[in-house]
PDB file of N, CA and C in Angstrom:
ATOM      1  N   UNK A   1      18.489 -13.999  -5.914  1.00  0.00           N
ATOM      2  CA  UNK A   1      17.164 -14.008  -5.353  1.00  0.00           C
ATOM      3  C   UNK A   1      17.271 -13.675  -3.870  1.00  0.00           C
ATOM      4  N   UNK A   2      16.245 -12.713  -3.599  1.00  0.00           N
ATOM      5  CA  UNK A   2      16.746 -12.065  -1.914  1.00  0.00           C
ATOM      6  C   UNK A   2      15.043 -12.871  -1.094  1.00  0.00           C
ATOM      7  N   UNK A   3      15.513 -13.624  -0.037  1.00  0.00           N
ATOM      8  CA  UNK A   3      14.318 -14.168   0.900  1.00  0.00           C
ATOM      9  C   UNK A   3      14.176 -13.444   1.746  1.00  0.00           C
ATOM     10  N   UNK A   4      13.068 -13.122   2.348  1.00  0.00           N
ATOM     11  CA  UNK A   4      12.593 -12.422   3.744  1.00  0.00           C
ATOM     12  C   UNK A   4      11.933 -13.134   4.274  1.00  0.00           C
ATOM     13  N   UNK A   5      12.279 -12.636   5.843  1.00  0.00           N
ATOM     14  CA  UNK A   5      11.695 -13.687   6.755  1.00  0.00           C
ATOM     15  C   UNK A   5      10.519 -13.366   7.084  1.00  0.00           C
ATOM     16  N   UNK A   6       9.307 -14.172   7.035  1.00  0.00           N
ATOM     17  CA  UNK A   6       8.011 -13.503   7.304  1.00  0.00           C
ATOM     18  C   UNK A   6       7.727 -12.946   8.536  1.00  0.00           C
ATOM     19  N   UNK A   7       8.732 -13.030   9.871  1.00  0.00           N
ATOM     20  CA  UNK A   7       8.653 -12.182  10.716  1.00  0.00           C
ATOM     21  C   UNK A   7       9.493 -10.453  10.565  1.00  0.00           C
ATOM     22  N   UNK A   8       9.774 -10.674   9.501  1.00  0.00           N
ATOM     23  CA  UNK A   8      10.371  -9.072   9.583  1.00  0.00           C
ATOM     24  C   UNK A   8       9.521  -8.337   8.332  1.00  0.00           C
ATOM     25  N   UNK A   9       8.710  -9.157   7.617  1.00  0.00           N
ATOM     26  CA  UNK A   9       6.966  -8.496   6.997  1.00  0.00           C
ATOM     27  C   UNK A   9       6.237  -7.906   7.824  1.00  0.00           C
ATOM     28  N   UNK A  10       5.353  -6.813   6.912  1.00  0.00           N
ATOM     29  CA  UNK A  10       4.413  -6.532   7.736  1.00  0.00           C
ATOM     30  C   UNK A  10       3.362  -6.842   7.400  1.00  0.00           C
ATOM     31  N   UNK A  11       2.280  -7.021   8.207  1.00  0.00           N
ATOM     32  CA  UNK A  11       0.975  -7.888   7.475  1.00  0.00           C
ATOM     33  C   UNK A  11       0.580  -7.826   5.966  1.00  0.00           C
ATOM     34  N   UNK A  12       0.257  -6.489   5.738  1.00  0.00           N
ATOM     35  CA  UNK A  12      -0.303  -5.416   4.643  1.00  0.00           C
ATOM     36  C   UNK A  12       0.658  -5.399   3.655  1.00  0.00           C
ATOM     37  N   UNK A  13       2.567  -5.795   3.654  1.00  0.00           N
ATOM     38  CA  UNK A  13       3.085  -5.767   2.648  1.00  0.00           C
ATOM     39  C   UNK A  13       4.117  -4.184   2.642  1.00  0.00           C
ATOM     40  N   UNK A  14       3.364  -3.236   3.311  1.00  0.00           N
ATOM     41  CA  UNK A  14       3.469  -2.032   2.793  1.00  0.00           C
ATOM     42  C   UNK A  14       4.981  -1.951   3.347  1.00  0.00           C
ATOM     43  N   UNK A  15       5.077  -2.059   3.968  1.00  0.00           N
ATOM     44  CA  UNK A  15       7.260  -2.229   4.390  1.00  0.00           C
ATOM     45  C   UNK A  15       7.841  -2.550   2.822  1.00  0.00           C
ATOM     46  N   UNK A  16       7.524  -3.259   2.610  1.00  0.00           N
ATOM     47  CA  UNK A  16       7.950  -3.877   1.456  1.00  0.00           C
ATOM     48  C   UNK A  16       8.719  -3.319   0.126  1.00  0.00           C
ATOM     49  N   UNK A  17       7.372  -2.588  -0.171  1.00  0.00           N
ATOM     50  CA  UNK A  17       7.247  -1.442  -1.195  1.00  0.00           C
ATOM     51  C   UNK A  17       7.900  -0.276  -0.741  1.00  0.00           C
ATOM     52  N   UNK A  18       7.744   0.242  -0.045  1.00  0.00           N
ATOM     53  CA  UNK A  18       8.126   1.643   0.618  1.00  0.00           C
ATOM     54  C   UNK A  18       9.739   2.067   0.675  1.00  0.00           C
ATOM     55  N   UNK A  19      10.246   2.391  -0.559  1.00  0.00           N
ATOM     56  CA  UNK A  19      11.313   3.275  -0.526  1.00  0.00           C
ATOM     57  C   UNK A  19      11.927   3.326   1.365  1.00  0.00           C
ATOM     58  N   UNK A  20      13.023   2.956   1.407  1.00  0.00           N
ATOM     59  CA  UNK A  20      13.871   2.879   2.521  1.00  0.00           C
ATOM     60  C   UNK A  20      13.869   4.542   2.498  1.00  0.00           C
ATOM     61  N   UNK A  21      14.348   5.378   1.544  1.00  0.00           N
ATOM     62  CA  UNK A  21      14.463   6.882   1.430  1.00  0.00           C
ATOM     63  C   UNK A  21      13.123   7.771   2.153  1.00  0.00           C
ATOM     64  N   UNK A  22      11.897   7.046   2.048  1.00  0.00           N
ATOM     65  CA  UNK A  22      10.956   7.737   3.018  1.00  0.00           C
ATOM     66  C   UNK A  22      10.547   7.254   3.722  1.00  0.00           C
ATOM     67  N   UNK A  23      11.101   6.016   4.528  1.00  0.00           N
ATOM     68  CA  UNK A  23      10.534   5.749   5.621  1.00  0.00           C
ATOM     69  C   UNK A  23      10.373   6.891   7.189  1.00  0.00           C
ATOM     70  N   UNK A  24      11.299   8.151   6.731  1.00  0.00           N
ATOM     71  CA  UNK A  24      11.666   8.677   7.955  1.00  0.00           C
ATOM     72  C   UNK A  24      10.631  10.073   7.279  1.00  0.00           C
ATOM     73  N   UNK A  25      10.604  10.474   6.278  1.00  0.00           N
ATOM     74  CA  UNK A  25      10.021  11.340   5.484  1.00  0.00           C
ATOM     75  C   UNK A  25       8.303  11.009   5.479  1.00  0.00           C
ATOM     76  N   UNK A  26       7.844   9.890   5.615  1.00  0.00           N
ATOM     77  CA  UNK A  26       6.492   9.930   6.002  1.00  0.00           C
ATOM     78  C   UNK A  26       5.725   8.926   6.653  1.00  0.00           C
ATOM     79  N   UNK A  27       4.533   9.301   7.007  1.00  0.00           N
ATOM     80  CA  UNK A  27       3.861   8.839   8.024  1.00  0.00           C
ATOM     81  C   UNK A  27       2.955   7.482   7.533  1.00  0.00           C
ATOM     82  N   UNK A  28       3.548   5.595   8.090  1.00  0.00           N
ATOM     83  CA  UNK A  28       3.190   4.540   7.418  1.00  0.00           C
ATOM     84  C   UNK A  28       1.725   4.854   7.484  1.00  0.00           C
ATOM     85  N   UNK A  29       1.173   5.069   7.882  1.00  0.00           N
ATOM     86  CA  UNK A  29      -0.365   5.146   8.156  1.00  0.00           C
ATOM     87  C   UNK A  29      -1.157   5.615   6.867  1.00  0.00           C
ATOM     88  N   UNK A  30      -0.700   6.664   6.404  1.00  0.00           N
ATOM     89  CA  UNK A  30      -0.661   6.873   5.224  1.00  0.00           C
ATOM     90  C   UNK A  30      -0.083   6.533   4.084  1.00  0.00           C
ATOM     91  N   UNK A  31       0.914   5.643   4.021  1.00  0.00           N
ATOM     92  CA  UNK A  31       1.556   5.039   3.019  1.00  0.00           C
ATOM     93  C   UNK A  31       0.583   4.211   2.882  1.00  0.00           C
ATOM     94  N   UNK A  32      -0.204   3.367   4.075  1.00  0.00           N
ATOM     95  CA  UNK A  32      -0.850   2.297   3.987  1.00  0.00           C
ATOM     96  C   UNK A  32      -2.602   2.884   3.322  1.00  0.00           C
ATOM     97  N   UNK A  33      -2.916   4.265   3.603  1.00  0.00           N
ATOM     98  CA  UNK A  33      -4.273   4.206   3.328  1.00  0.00           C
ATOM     99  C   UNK A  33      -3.965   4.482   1.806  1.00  0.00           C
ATOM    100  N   UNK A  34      -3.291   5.225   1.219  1.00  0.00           N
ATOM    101  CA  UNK A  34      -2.830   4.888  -0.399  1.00  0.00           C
ATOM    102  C   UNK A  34      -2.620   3.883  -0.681  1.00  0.00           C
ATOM    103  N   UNK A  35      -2.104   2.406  -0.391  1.00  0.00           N
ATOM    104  CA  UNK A  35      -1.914   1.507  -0.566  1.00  0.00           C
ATOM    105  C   UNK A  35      -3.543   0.508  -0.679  1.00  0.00           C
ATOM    106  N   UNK A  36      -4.293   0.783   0.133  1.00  0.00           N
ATOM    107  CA  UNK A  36      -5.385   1.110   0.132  1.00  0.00           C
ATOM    108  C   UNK A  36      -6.511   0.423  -0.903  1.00  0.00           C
ATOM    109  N   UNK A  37      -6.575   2.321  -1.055  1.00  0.00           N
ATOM    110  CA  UNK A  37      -6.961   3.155  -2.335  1.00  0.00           C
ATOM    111  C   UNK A  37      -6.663   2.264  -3.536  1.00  0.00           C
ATOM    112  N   UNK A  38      -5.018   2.310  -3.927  1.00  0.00           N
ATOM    113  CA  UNK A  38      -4.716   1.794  -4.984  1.00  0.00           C
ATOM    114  C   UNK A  38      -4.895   0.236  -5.070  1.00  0.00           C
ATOM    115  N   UNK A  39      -4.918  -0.787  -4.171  1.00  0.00           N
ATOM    116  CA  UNK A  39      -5.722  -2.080  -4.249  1.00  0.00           C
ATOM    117  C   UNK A  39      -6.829  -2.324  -4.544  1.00  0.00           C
ATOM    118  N   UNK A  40      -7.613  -1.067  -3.995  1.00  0.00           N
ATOM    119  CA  UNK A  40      -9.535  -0.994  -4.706  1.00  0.00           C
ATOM    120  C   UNK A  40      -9.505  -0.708  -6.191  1.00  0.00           C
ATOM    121  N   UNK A  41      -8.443   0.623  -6.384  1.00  0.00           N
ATOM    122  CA  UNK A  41      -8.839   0.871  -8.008  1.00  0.00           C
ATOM    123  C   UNK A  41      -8.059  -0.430  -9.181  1.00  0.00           C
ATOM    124  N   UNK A  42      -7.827  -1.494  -8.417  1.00  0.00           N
ATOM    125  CA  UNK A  42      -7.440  -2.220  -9.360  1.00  0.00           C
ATOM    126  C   UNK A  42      -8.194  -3.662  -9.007  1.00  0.00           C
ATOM    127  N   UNK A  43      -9.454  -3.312  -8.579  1.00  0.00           N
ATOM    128  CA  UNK A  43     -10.430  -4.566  -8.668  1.00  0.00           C
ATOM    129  C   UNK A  43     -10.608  -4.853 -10.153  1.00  0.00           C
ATOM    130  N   UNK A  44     -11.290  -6.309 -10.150  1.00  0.00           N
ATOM    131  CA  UNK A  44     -11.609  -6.246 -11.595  1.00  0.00           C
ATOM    132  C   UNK A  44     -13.031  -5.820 -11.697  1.00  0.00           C
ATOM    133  N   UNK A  45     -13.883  -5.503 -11.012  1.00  0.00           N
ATOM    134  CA  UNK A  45     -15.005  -5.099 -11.066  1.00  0.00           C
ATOM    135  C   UNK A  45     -15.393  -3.586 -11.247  1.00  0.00           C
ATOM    136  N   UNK A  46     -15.304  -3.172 -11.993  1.00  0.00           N
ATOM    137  CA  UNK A  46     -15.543  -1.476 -11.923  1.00  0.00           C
ATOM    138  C   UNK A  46     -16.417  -0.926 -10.647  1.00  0.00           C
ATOM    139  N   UNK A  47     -17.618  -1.287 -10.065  1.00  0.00           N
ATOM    140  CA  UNK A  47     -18.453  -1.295  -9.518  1.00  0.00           C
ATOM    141  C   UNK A  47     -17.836  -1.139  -8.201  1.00  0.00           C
ATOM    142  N   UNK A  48     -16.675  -2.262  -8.170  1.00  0.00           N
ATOM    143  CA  UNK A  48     -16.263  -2.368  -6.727  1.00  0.00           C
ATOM    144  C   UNK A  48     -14.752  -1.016  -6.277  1.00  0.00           C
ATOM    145  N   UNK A  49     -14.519  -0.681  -7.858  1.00  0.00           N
ATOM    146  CA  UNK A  49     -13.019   0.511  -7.876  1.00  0.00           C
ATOM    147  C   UNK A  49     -13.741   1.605  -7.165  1.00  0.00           C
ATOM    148  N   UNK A  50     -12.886   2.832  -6.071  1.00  0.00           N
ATOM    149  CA  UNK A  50     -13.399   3.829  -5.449  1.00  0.00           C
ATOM    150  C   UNK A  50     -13.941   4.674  -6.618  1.00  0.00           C
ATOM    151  N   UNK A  51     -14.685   6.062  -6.780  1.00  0.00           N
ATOM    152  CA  UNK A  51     -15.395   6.821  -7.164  1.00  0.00           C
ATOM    153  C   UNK A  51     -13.898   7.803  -7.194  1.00  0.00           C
ATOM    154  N   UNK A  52     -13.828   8.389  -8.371  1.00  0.00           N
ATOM    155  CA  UNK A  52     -12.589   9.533  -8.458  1.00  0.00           C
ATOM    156  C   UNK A  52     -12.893  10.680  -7.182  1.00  0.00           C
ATOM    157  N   UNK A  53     -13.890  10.774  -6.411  1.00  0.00           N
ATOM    158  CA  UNK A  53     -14.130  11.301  -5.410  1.00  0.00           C
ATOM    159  C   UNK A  53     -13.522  11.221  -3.734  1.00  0.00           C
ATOM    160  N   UNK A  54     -13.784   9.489  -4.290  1.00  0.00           N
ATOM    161  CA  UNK A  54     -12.866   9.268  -2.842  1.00  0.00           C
ATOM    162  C   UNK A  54     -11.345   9.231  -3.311  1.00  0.00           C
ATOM    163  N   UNK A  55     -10.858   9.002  -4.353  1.00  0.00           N
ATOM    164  CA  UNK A  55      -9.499   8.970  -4.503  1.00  0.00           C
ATOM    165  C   UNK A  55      -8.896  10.570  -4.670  1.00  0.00           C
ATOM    166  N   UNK A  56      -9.391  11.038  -4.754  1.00  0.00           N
ATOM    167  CA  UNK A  56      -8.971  12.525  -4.282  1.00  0.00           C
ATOM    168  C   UNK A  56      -9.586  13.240  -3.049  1.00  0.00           C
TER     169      UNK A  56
END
């Protein structure tokens, strides 16, 4: 079992997830607005998931 220290988290998580292999390959800002995206389309509310409009 591997612990992390909640000062070397980043608020949002998205460090987390993010392939060590593209951290240098792309821009967090955008890792984070996909990260986003994909937290809305998995509301349980349909109503509240983005429109296939904004997700493309």
């Amino acid at each position: 079992m591997v612990f992390l220290s909640k000062t070397a988290m980043s608020p949002d998580g998205v460090d987390e997830i993010l392939a060590k292999q593209l951290v240098s390959k792309c821009k967090i800002e955008d890792v984070r607005d996909l990260a986003k995206i994909a937290h809305r389309c998995l509301h349980k509310s349909p109503k509240k998931r983005p429109s296939i409009d904004e997700v493309t």
